[in-house]
Protein backbone atom coordinates (compact mmCIF):
# COMPACT_ATOMS: atom_id res chain seq x y z
CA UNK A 1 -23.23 86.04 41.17
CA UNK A 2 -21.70 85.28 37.91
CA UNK A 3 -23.36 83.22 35.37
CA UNK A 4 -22.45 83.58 31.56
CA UNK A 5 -25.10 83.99 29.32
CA UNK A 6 -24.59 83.45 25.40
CA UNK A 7 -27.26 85.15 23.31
CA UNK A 8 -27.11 84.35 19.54
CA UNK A 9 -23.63 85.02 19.30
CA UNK A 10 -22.10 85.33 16.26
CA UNK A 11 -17.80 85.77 14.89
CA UNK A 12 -16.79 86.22 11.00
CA UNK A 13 -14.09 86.58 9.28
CA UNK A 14 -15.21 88.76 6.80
CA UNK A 15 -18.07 86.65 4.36
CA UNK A 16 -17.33 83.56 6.54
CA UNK A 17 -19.06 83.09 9.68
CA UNK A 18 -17.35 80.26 12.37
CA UNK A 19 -19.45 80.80 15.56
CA UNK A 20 -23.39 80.54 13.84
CA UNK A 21 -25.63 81.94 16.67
CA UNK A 22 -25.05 80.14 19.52
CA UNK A 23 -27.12 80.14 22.73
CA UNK A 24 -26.01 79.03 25.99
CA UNK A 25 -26.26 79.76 29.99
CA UNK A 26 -23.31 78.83 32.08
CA UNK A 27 -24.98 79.05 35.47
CA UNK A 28 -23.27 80.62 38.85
CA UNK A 29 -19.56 78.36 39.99
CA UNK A 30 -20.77 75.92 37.30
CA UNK A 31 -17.98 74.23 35.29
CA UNK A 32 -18.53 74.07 31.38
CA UNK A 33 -16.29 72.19 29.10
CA UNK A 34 -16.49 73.46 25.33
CA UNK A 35 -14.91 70.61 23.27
CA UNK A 36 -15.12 69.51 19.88
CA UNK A 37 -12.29 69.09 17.08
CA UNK A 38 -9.43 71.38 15.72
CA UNK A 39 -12.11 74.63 14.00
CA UNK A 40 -14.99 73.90 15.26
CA UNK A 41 -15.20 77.64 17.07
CA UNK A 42 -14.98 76.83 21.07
CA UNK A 43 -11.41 78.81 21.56
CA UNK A 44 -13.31 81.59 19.44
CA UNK A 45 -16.06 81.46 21.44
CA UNK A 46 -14.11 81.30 24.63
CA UNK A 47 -11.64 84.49 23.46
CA UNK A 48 -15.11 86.53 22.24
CA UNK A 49 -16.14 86.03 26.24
CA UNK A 50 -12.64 87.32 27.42
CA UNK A 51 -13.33 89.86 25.08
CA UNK A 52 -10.11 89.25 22.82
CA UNK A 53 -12.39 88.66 20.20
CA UNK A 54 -14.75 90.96 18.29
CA UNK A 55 -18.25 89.76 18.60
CA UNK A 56 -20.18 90.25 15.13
CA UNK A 57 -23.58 89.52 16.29
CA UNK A 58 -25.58 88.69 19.40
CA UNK A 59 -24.77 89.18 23.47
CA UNK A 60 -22.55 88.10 26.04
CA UNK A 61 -23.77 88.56 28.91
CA UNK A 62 -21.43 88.15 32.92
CA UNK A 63 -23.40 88.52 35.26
CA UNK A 64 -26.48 89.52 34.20
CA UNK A 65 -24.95 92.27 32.55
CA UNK A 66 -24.00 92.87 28.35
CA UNK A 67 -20.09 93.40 28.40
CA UNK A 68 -20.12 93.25 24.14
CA UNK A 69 -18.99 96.53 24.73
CA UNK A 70 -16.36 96.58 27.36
CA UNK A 71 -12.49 95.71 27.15
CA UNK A 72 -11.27 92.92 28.81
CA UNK A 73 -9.65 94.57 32.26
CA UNK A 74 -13.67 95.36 32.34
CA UNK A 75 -15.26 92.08 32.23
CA UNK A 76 -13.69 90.87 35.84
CA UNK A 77 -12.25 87.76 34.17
CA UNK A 78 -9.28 85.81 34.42
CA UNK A 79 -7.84 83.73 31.81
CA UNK A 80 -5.11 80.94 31.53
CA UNK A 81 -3.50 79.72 28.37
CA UNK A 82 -2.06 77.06 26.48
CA UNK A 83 1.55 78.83 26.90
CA UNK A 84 2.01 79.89 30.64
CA UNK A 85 2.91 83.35 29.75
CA UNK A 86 5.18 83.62 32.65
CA UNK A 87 7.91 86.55 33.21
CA UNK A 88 11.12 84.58 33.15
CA UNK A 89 13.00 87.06 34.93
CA UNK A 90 10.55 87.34 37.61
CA UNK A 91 10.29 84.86 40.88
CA UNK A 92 6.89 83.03 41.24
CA UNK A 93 5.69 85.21 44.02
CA UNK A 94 5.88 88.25 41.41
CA UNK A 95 4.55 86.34 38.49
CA UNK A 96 1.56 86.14 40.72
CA UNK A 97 1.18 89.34 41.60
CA UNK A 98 1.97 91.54 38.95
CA UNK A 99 -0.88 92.36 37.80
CA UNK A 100 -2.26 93.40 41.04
CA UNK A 101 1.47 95.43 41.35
CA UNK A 102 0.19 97.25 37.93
CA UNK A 103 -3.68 97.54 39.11
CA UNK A 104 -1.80 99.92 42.36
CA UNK A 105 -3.33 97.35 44.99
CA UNK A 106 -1.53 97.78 48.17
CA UNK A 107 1.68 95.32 48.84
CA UNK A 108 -0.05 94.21 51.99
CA UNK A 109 -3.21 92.90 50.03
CA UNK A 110 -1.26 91.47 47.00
CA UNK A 111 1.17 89.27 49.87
CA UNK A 112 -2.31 88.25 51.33
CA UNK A 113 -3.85 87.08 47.99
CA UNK A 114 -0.58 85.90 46.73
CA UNK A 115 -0.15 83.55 49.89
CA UNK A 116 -3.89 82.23 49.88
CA UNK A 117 -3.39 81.18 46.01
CA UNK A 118 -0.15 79.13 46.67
CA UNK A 119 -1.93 77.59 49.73
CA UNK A 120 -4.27 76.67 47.57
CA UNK A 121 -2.24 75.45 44.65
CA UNK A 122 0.55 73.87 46.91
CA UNK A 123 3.06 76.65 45.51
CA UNK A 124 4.66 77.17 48.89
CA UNK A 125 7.70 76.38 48.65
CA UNK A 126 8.81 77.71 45.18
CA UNK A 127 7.43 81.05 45.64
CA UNK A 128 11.32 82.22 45.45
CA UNK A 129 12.18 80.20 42.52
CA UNK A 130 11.76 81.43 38.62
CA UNK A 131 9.92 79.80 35.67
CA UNK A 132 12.92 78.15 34.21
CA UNK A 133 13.55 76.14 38.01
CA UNK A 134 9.92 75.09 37.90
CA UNK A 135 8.18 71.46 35.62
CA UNK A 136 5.14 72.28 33.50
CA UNK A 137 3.07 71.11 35.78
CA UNK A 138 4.28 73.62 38.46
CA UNK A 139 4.51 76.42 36.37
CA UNK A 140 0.77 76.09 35.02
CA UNK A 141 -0.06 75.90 38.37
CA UNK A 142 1.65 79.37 38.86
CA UNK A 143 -0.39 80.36 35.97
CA UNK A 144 -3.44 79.35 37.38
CA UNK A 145 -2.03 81.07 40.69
CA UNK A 146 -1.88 84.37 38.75
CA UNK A 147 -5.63 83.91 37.99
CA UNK A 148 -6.52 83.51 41.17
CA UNK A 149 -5.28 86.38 43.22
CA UNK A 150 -7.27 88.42 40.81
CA UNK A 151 -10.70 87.24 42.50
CA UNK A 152 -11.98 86.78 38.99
CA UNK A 153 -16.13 86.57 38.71
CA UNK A 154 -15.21 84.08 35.46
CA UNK A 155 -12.15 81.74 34.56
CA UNK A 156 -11.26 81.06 31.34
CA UNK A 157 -9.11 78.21 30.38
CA UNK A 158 -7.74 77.73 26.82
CA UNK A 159 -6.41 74.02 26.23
CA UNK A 160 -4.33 74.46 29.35
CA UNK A 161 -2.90 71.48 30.04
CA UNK A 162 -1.93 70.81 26.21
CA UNK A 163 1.69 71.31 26.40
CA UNK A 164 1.78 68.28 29.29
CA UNK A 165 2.67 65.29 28.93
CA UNK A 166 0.33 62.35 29.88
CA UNK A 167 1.30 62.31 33.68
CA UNK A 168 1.12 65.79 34.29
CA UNK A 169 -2.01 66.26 32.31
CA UNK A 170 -3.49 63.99 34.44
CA UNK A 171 -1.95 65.50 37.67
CA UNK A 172 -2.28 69.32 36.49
CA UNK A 173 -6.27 68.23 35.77
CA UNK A 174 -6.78 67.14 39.13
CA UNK A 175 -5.99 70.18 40.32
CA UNK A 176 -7.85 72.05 38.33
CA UNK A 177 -10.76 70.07 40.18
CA UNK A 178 -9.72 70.77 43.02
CA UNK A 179 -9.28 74.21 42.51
CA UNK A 180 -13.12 74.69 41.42
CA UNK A 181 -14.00 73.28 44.61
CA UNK A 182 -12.08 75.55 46.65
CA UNK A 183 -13.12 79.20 44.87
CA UNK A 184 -16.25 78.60 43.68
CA UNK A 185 -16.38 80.26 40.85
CA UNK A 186 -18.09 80.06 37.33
CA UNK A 187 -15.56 78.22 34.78
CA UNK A 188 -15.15 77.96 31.05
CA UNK A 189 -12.81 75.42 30.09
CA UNK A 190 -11.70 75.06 26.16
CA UNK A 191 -10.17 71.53 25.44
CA UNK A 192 -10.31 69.06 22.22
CA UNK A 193 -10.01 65.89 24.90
CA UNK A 194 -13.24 64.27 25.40
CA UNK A 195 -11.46 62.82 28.85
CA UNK A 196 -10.52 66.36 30.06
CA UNK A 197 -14.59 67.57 29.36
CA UNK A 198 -15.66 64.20 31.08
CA UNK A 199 -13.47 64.49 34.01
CA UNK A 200 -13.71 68.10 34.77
CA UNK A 201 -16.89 69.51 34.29
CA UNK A 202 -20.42 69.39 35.51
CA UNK A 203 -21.80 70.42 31.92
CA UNK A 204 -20.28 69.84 28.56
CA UNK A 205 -20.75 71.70 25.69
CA UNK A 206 -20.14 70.05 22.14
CA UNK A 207 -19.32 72.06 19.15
CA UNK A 208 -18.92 71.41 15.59
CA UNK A 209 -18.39 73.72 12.69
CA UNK A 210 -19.14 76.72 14.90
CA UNK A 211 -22.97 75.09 16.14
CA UNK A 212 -23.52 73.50 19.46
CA UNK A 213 -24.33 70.04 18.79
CA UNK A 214 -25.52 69.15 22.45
CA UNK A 215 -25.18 70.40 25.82
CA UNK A 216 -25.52 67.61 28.63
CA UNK A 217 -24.52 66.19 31.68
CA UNK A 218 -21.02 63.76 31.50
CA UNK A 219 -23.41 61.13 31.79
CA UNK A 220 -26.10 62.64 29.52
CA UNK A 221 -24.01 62.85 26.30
CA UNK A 222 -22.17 59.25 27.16
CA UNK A 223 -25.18 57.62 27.41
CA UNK A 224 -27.90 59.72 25.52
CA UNK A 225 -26.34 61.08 22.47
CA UNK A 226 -28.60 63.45 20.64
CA UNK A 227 -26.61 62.89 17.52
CA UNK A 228 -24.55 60.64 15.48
CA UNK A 229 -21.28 63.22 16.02
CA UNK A 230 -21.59 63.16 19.62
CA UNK A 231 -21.96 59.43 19.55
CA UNK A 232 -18.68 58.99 17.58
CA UNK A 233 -16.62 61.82 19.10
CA UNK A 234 -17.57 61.35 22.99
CA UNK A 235 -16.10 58.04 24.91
CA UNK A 236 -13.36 56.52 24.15
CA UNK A 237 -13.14 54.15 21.99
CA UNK A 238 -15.58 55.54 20.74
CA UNK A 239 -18.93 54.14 19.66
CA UNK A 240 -19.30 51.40 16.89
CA UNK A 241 -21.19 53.31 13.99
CA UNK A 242 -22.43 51.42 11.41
CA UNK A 243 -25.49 51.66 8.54
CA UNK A 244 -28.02 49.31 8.64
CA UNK A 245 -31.69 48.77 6.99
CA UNK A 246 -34.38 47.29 9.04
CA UNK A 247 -36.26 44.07 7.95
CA UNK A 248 -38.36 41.45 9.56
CA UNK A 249 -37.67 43.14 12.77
CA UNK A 250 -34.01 42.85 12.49
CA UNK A 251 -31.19 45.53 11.25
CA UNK A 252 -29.28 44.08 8.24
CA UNK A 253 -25.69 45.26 7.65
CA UNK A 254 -23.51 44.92 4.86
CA UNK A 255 -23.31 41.75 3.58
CA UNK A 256 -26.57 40.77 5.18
CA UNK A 257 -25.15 39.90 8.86
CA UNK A 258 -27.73 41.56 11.04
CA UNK A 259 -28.62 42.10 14.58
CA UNK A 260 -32.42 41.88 16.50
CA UNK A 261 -34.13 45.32 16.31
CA UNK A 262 -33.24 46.71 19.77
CA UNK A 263 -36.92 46.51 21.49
CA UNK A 264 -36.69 50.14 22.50
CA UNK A 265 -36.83 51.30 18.88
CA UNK A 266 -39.95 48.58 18.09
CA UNK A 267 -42.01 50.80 17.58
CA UNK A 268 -39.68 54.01 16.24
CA UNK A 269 -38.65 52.32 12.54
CA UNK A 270 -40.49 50.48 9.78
CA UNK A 271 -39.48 47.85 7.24
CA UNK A 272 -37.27 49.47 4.84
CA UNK A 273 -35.90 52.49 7.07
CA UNK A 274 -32.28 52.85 6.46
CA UNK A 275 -30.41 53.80 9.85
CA UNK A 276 -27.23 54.26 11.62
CA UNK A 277 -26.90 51.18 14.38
CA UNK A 278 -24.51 52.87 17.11
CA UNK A 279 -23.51 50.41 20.08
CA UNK A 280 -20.23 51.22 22.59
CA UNK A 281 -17.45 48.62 22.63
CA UNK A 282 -18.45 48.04 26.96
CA UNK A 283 -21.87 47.00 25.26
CA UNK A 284 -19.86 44.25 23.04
CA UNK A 285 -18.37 41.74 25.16
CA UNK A 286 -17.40 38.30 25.12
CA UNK A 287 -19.93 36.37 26.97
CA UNK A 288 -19.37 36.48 30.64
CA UNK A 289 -16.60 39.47 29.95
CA UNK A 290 -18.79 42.66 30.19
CA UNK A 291 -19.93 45.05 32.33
CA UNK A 292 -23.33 43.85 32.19
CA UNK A 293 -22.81 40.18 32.25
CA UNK A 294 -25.80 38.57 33.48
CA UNK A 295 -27.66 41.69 33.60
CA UNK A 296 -28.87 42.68 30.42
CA UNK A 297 -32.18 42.34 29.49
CA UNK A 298 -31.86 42.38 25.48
CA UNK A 299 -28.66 40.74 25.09
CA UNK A 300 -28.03 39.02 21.42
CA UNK A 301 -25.17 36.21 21.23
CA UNK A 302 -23.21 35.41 18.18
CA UNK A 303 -19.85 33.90 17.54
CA UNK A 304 -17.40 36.07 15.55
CA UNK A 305 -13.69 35.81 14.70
CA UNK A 306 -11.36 38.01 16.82
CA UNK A 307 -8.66 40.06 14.14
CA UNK A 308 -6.50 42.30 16.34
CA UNK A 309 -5.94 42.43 20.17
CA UNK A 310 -4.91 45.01 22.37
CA UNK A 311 -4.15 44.37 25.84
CA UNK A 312 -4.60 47.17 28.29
CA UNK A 313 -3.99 45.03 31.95
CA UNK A 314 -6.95 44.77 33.44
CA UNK A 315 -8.99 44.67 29.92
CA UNK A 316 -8.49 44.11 26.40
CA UNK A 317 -9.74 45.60 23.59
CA UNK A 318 -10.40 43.25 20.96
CA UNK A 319 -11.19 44.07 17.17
CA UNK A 320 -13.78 41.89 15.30
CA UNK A 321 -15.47 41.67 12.39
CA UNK A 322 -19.09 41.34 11.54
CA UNK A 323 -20.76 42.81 8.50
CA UNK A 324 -17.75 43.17 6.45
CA UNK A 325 -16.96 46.08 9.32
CA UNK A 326 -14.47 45.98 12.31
CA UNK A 327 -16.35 46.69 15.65
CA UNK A 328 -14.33 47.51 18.53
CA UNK A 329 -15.42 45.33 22.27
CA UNK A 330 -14.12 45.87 25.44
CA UNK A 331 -13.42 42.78 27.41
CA UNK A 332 -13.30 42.67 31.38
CA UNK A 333 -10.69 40.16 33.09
CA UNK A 334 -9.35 39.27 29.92
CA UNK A 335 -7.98 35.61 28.70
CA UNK A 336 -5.51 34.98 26.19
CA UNK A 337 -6.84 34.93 22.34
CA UNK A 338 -4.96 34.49 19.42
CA UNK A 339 -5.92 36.68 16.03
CA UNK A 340 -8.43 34.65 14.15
CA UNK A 341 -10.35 32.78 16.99
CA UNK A 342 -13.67 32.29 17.14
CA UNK A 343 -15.70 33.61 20.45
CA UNK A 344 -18.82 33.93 21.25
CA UNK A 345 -19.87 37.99 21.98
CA UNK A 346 -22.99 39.38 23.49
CA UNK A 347 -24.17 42.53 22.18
CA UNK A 348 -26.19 44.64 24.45
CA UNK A 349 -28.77 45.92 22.69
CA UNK A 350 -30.62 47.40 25.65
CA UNK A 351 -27.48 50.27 25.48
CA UNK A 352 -28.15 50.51 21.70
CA UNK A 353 -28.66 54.00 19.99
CA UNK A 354 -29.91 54.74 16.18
CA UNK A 355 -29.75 57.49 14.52
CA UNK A 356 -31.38 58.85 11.32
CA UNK A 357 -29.02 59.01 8.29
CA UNK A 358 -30.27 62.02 7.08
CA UNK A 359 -30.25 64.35 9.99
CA UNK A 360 -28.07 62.76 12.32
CA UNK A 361 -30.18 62.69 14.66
CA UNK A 362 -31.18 60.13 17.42
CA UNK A 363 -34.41 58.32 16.85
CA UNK A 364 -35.17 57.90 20.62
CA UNK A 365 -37.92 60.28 21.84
């Protein structure tokens, strides 16, 4: 058993904290995704795990176990970086197993644990070939290969597949899926791509200036945001964020364009409450062009001019304006439309979020 257990844990640099007291349980074989922008403390947290970090207050715990203490040869982790780290002057088969060569395991188990990890990562065939014969793809897969033979109780990926390009992220990612679901073991995975965290994980954790801002479910931050940062930083394109100020039972933007008060949040907000009106561009759709055509039970219809287009193959994003804003829709099965057209869009107020101004906070209990 190896869960990870974060207790109040704390890094500064001196009078400057960047990790502020974080709490969190990464259960046993579950797969966590810490993401969040450039600084906002998830490699720091991740490298204070491994143990390449100085912790300046609170626990980590592997295992059930405090390891604040212990080096990281101790902790019975392995870790794979943005950089592959990879000997050059060493085959594949040796990059694997060198540090089992160093740890004096016997040559009979490192060729057995060398062979099941290429199995396993489809390394077969280039076990005789060095790092400069190999793609990217192939040799992060021989870095991941090197974590495995190690029988690690905790892997730790830093921004791995960064230095891909988009194919092989995409192809490297997969089989880092597949990988979980062959070893079974607790993962940590670092990454400032909101897809990667969506794809890969069955919890994500979302940081910002060294705080957790939610932990969730794919599903559970997409679709239940507990704040306005998660709204705006998770899907992509992201949510449409805009201020409003509720009147009459109606939000009123900019200009005084305004929107039906979603009915969920009837009985949340009062006359006069200032908010932030959050909406997803699949929620925005020319009519009879969404996800939820015919389906929505709180749908609002209004025609509004269409600025920029951006066509995707089997959707288009379209850019609009309302409320002296641009608002981003999604549209399904898309038709021609030149810039400046008038259409009529549904808004799906059903999937509508609002958030408090002050706090950032969602208003839905």
């Amino acid at each position: 058993m190896a869960p990870v257990t974060l207790k109040k844990l704390v890094k500064s640099y001196g009078n400057v904290d960047v990790v502020h007291g974080i709490d969190l349980e990464v259960k046993d074989r579950e797969f966590i995704a810490l993401v969040g922008p450039s600084g906002c403390g998830k490699s720091t947290t991740l490298r204070m795990i491994a143990g390449l970090e100085d912790i300046s207050g609170g626990v980590v715990e592997i295992g059930g176990k405090p390891v604040n203490d212990l080096p990281p040869r101790a902790r019975n982790i392995s870790m794979v970086f943005q950089s592959y780290a990879l000997y050059p002057h060493m085959t594949v088969r040796e990059n694997m197993g060198f540090s089992l060569k160093i740890g004096k395991v016997a040559q009979s188990e490192i060729d057995t644990r060398v062979n099941e990890a290429a199995a396993i990562l489809d390394l077969d065939k280039y076990m005789d070939r060095r790092p400069s014969q190999l793609s990217g793809g192939q040799r992060q897969r021989v870095a991941m290969g090197r974590a495995i033979v190690r029988k690690p109780d905790v892997f730790l990926f830093d921004e791995p597949l960064s230095n891909l390009d988009a194919k092989l992220r995409t192809q490297v990612r997969t089989e880092i899926k597949r990988l979980h679901a062959k070893v079974q073991s607790t993962m940590i995975y670092v990454t400032h791509d909101q897809v990667e965290a969506m794809t890969l994980s069955d919890r994500i954790v979302i940081m910002r200036d060294g705080y957790i801002e939610q932990v969730g479910t794919p599903e559970e931050v997409f679709k239940r945001p507990a704040t306005r940062f998660v709204a705006g930083f998770i899907g992509s394109p992201p949510m449409n964020l805009n201020e409003a100020t509720v009147a009459d039972g109606r939000l009123v933007f900019a200009g005084g364009q305004g929107l039906p008060l979603p009915i969920e949040f009837r009985s949340k907000v009062a006359a006069g409450d200032k908010v932030i009106f959050g909406l997803r561009p699949d929620d925005i759709y020319p009519t009879g062009h969404g996800l939820n055509s015919g389906e929505a039970t709180d749908v609002h219809e209004m025609e509004l001019p269409v600025s920029i287009t951006e066509p995707l193959g089997n959707e288009t994003l379209l850019f609009i304006t309302m409320a002296q804003r641009e608002w981003v829709s999604r549209m399904l099965n898309p038709r021609p439309l030149s810039a400046g057209e008038m259409v009529k869009f549904s808004f799906d107020l059903s999937q509508a979020h609002l958030f408090s101004p002050e706090t950032g906070k969602t208003l839905r209990s």
